[in-house]
C-alpha atoms as a PDB file:
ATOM      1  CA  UNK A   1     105.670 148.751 227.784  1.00  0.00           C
ATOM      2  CA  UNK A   2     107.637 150.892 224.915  1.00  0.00           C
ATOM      3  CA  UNK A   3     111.021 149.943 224.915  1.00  0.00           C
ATOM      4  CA  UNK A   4     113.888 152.788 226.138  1.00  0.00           C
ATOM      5  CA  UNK A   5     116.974 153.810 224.522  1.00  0.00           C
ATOM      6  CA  UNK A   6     120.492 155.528 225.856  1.00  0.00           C
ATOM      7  CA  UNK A   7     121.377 158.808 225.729  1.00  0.00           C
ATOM      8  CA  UNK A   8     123.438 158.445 223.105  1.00  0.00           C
ATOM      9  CA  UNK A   9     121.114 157.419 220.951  1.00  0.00           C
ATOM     10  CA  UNK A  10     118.608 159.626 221.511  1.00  0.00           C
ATOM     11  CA  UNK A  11     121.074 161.958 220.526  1.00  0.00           C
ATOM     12  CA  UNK A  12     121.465 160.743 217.851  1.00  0.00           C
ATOM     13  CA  UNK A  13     117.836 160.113 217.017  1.00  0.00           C
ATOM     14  CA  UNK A  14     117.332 164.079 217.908  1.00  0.00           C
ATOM     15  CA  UNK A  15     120.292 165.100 215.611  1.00  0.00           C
ATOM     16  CA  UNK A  16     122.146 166.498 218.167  1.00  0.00           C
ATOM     17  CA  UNK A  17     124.507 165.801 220.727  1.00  0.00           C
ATOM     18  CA  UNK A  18     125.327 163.862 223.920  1.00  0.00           C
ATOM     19  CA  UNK A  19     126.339 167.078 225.647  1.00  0.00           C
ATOM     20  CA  UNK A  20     123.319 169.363 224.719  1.00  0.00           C
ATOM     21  CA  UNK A  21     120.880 166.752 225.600  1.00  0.00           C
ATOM     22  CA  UNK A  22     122.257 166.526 228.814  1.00  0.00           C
ATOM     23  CA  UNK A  23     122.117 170.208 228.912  1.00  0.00           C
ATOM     24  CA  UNK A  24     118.949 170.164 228.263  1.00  0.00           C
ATOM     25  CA  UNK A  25     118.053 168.047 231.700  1.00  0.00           C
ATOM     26  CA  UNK A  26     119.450 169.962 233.841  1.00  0.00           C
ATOM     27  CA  UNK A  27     117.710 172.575 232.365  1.00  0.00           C
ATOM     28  CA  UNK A  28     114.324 170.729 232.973  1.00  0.00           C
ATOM     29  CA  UNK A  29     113.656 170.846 228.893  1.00  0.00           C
ATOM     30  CA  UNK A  30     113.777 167.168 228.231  1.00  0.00           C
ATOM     31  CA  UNK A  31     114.047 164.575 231.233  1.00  0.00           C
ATOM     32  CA  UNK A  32     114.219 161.053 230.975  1.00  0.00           C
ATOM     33  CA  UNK A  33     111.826 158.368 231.446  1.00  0.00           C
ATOM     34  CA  UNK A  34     114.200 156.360 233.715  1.00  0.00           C
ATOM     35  CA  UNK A  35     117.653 155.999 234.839  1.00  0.00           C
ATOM     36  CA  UNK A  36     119.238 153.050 235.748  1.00  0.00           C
ATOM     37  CA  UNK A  37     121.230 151.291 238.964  1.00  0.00           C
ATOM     38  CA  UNK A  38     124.500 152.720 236.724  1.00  0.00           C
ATOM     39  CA  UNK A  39     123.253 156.182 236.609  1.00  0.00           C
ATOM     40  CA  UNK A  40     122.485 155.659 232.527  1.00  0.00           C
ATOM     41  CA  UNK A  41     119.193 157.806 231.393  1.00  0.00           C
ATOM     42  CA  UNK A  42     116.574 156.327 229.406  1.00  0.00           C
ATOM     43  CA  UNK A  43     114.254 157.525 226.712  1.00  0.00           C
ATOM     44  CA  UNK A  44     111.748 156.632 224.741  1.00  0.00           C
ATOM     45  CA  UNK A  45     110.720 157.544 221.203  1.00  0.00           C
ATOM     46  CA  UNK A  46     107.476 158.840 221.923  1.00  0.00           C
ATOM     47  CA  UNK A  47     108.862 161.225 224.119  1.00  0.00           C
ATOM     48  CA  UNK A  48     111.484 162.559 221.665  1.00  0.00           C
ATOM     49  CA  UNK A  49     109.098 163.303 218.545  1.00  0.00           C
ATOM     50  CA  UNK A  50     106.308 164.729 221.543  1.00  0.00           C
ATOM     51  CA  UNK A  51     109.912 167.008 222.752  1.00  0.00           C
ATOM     52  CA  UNK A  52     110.584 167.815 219.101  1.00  0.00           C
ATOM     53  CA  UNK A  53     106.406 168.889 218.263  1.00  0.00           C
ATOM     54  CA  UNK A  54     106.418 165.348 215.895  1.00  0.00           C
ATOM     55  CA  UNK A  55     104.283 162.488 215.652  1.00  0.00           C
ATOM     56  CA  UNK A  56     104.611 159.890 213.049  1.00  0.00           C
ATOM     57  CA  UNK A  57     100.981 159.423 212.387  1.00  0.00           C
ATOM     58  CA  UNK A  58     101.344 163.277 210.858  1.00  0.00           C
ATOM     59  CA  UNK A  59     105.307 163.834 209.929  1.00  0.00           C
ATOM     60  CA  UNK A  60     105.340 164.615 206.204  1.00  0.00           C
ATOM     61  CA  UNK A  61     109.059 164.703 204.511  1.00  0.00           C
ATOM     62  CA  UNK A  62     109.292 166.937 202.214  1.00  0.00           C
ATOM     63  CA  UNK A  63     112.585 166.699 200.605  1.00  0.00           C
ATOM     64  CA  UNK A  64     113.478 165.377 196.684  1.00  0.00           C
ATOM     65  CA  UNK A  65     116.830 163.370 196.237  1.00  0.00           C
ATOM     66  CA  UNK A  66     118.168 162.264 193.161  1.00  0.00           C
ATOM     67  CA  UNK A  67     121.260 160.142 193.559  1.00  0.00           C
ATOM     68  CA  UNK A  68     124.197 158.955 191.758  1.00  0.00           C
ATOM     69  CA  UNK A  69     127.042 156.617 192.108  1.00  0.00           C
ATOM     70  CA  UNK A  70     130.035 155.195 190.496  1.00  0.00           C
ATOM     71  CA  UNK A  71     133.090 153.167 191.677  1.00  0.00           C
ATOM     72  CA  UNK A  72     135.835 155.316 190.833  1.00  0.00           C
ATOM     73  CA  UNK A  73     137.057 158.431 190.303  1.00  0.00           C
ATOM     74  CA  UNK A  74     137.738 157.104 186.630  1.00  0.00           C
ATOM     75  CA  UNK A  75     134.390 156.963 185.846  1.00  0.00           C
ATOM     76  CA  UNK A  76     133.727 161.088 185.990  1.00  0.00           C
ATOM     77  CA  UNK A  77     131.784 160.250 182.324  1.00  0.00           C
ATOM     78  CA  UNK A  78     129.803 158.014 184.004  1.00  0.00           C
ATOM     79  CA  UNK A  79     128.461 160.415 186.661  1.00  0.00           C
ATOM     80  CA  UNK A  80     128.118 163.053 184.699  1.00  0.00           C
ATOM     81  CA  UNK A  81     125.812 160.587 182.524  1.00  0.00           C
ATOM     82  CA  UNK A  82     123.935 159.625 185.370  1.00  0.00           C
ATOM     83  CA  UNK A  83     123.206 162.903 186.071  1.00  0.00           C
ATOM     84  CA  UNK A  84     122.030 164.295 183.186  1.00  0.00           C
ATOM     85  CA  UNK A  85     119.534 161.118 182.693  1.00  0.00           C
ATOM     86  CA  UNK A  86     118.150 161.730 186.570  1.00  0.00           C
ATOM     87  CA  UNK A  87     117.842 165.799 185.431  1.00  0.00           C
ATOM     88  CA  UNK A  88     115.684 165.066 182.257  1.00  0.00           C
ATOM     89  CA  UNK A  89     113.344 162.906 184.046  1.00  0.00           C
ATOM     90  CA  UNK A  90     112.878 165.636 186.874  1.00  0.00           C
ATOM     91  CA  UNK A  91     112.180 168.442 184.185  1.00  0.00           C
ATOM     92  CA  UNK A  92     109.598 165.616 182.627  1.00  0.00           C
ATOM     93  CA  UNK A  93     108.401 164.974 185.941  1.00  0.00           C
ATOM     94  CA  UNK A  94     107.868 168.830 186.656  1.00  0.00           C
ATOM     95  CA  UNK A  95     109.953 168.255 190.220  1.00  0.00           C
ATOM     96  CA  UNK A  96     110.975 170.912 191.693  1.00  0.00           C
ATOM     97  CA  UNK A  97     113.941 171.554 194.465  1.00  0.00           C
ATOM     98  CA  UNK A  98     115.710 168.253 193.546  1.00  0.00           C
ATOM     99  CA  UNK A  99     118.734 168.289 195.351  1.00  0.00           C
ATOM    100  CA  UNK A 100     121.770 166.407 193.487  1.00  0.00           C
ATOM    101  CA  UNK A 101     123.872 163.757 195.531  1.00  0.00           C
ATOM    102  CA  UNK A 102     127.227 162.412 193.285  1.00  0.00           C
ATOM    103  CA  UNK A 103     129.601 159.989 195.341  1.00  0.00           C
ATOM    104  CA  UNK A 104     132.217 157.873 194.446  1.00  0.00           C
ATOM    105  CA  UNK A 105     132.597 154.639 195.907  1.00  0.00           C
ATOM    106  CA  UNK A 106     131.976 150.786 195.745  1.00  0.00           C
ATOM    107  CA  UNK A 107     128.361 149.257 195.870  1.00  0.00           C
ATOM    108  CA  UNK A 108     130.004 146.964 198.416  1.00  0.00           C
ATOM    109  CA  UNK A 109     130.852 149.587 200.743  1.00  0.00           C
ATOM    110  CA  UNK A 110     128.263 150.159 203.037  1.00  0.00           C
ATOM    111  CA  UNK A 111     130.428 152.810 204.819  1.00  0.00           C
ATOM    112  CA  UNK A 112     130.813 155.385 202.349  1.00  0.00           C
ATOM    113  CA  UNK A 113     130.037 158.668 204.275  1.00  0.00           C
ATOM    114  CA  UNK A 114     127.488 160.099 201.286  1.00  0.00           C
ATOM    115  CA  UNK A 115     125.647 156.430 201.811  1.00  0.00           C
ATOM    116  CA  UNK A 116     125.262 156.543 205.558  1.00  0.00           C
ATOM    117  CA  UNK A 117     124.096 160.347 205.803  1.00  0.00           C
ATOM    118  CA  UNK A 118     121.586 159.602 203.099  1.00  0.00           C
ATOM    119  CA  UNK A 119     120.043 156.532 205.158  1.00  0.00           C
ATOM    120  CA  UNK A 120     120.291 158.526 208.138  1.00  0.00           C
ATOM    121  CA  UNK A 121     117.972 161.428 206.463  1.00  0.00           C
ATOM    122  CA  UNK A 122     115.858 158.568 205.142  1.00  0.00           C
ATOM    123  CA  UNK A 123     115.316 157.298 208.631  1.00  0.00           C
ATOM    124  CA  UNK A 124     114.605 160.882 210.780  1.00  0.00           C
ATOM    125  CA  UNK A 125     111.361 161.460 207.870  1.00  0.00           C
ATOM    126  CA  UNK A 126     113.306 164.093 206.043  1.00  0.00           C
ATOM    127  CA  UNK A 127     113.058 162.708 202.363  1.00  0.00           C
ATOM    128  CA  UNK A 128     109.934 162.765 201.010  1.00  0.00           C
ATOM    129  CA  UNK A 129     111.333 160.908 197.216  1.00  0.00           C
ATOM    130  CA  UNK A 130     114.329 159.211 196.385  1.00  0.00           C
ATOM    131  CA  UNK A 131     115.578 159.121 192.905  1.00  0.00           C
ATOM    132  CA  UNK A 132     117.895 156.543 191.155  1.00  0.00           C
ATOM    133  CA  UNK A 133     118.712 155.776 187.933  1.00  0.00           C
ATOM    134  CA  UNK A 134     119.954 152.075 188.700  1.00  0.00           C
ATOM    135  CA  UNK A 135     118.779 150.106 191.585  1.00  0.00           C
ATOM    136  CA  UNK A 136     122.825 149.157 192.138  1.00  0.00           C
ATOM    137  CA  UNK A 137     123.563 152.961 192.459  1.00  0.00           C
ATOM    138  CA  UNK A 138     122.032 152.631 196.063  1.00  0.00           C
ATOM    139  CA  UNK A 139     123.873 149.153 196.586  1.00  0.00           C
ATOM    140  CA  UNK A 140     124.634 145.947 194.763  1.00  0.00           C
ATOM    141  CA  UNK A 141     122.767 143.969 196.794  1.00  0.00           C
ATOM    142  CA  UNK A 142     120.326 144.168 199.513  1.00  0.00           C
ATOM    143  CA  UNK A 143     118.583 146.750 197.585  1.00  0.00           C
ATOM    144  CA  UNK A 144     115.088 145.157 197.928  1.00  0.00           C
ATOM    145  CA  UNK A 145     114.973 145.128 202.010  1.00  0.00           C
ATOM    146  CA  UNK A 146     116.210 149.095 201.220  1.00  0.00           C
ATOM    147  CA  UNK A 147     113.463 149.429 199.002  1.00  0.00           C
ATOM    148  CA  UNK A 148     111.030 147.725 201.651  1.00  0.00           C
ATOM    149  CA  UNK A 149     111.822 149.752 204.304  1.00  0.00           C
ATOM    150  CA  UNK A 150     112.367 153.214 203.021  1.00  0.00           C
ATOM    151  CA  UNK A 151     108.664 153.519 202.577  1.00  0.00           C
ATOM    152  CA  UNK A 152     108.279 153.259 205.992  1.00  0.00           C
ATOM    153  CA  UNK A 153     110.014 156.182 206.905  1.00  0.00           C
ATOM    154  CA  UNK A 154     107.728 158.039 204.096  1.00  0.00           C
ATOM    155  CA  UNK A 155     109.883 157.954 201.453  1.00  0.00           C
ATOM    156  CA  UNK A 156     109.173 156.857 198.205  1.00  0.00           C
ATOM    157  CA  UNK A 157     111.965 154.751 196.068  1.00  0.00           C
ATOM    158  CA  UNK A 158     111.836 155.717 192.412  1.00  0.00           C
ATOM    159  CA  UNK A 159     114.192 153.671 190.015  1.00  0.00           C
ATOM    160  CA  UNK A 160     114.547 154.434 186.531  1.00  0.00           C
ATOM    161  CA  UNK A 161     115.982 151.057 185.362  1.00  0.00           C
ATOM    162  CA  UNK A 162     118.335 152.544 183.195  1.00  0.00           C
ATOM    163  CA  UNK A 163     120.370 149.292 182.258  1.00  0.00           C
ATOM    164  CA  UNK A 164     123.115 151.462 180.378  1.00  0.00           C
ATOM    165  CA  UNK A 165     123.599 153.107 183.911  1.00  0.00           C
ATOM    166  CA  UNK A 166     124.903 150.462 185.018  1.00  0.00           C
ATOM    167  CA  UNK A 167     128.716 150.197 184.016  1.00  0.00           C
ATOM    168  CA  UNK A 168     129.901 146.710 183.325  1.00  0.00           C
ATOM    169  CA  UNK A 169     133.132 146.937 184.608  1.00  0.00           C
ATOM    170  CA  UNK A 170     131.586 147.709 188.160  1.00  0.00           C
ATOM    171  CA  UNK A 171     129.657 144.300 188.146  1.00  0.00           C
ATOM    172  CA  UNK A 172     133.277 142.738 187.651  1.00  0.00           C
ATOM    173  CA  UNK A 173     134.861 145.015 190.240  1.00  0.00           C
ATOM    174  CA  UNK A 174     131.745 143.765 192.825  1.00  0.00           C
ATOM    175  CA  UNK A 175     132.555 140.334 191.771  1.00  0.00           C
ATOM    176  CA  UNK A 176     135.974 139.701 192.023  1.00  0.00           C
ATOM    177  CA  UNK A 177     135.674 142.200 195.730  1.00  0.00           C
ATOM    178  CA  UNK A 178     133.595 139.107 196.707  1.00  0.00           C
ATOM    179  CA  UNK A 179     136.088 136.416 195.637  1.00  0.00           C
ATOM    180  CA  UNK A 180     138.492 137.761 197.487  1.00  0.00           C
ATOM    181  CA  UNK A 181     137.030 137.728 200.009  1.00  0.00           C
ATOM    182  CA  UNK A 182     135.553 134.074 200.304  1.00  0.00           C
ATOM    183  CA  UNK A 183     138.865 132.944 199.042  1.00  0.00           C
ATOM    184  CA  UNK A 184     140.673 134.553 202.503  1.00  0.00           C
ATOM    185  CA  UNK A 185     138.353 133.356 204.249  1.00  0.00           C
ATOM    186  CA  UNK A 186     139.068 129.740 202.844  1.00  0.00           C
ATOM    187  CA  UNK A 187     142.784 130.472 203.111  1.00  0.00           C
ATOM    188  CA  UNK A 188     142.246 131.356 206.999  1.00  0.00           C
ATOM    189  CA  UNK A 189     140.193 128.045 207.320  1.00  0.00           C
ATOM    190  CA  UNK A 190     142.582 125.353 205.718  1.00  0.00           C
ATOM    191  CA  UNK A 191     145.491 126.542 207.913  1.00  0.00           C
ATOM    192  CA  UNK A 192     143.100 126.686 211.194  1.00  0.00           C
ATOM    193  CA  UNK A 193     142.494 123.023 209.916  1.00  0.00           C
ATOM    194  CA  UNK A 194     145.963 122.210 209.122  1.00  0.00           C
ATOM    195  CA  UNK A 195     146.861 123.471 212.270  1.00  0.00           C
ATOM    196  CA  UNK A 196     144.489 122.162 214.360  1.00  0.00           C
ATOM    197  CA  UNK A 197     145.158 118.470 212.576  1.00  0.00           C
ATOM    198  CA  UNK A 198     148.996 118.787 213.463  1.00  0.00           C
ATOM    199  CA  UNK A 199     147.940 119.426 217.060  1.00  0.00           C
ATOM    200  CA  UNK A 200     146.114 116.167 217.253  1.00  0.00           C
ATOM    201  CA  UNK A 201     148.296 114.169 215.699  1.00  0.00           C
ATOM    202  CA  UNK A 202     151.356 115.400 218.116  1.00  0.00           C
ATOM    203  CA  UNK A 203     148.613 115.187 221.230  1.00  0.00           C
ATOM    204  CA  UNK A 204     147.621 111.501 219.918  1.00  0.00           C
ATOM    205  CA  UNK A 205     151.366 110.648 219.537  1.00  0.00           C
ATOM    206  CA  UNK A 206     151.789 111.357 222.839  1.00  0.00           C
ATOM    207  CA  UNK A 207     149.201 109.530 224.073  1.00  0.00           C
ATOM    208  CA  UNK A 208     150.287 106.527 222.182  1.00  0.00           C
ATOM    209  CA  UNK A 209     153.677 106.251 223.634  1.00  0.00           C
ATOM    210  CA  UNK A 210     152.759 106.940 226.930  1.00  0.00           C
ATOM    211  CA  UNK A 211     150.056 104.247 227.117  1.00  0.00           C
ATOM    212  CA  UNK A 212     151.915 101.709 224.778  1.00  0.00           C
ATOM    213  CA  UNK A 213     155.092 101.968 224.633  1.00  0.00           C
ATOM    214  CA  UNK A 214     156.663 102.888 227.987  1.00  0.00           C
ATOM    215  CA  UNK A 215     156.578 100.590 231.435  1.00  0.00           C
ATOM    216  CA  UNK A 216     154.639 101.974 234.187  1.00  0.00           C
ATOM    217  CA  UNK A 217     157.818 103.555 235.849  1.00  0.00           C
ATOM    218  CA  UNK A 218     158.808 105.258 232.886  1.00  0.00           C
ATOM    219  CA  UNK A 219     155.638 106.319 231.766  1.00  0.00           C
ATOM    220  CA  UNK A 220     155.419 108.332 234.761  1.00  0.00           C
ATOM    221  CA  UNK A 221     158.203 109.655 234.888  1.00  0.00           C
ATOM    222  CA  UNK A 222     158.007 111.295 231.160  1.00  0.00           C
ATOM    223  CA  UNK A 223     154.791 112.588 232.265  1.00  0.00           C
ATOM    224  CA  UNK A 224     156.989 114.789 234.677  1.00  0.00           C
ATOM    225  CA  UNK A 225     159.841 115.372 232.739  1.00  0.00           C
ATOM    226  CA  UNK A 226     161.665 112.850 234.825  1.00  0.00           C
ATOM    227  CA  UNK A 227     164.737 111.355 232.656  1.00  0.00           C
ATOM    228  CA  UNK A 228     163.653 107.342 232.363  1.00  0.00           C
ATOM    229  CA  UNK A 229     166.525 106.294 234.264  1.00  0.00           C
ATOM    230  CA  UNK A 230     165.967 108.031 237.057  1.00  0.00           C
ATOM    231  CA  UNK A 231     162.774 106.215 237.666  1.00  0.00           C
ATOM    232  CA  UNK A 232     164.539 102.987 238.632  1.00  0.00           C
ATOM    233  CA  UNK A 233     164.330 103.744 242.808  1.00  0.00           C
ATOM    234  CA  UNK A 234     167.816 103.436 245.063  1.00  0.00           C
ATOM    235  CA  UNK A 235     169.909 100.180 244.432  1.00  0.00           C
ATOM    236  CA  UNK A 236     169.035  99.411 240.887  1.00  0.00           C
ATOM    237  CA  UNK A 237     171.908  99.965 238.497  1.00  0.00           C
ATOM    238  CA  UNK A 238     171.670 100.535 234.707  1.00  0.00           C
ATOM    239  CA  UNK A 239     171.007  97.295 232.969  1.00  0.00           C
ATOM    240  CA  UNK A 240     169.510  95.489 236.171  1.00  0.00           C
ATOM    241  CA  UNK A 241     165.850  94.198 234.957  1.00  0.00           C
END
């Protein structure tokens, strides 16, 4: 049985939104598959791309990307170098209707808005070739389940391997951005540690002194917050054993 998905993400999946999907049920256009106890729709893909006249067997993108990236704002030379490198191999190439992306941002940040729109085109079949001069202008790392699975939505990955494109001082950025991080982690550990050892010690402690070092009467007592000498019973004075 094909698996289902929400309404919001066959919204999402469609490229449009919750709202007009649900418009277009009640207008008899596109109903779901199923609905659940909690009134939630259900779709499945195969019913979207038959809704939307596409089947993946025949879906041909048809779009040409050529991308480029650097960290900072700083490195304007950079991009600009990128760019022109990416432009002579299209005119070698004889491509035609490359569109340009430029972005500034980390390869570390997988939430830059130019990265997630491009992955999202990748995924609805839209780009037919993506071009890069540097494999880390896509991401610093991961890039080889990127390149795995782009394919798979029918686009091709093609990486110039242009080592000079690849700023040094980024690769030390990327670096120490992962130090950090490791090293708060390991900050946030040792005093979970230290904390959690000073807990046992004061609960062991406790134990201790209530087992060892206190009669029977007393221990109960400090158990319930009893003062010791009150423990005695009626008729026993202080200093009575």
């Amino acid at each position: 049985m094909e698996s289902t998905m929400s309404t919001g993400k066959a919204a999402k999946l469609l490229g449009v939104s919750v709202k007009t999907l649900q418009r277009w049920e009640r207008e008899g256009r596109l109903i779901p598959v199923a609905q659940t106890d909690r009134n939630r729709r259900l779709y499945t893909e195969t019913q979207l791309r038959e809704f939307i006249g596409l089947r993946q067997a025949v879906a041909e993108p048809t779009r040409i990307v050529a991308s480029c990236r650097v960290s900072r704002a700083a490195q304007k030379p950079d991009l600009a170098n990128q760019r022109r490198v990416l432009e002579e191999f299209v005119v070698a190439k004889g491509l035609a209707n490359v569109e340009f992306v430029e972005e500034e941002g980390g390869g570390l940040n997988f939430k830059r808005k130019k990265f997630l729109a491009l992955m999202g085109e990748i995924g609805r079949r839209e780009i037919k070739t993506l071009i890069l001069a540097h494999r880390d202008r896509r991401t610093r790392f991961g890039f080889e389940w990127f390149e795995h699975d782009a394919p798979s939505h029918g686009c091709e990955v093609l990486v110039l391997n242009q080592e000079r494109l690849s700023p040094e001082q980024e690769v030390v950025q990327d670096l120490m951005t992962i130090v950090h991080c490791f090293s708060s982690k390991l900050y946030g550990l040792r005093n979970y540690r230290k904390t959690l050892n000073e807990a046992l010690k004061q609960d062991t402690a406790h134990d201790v002194s209530n087992r060892i070092g206190l009669p029977a009467g007393k221990r109960f007592a400090s158990q319930r917050g009893i003062h010791p000498t009150c423990a005695r019973g009626p008729g026993v004075q202080a200093g009575e054993g």
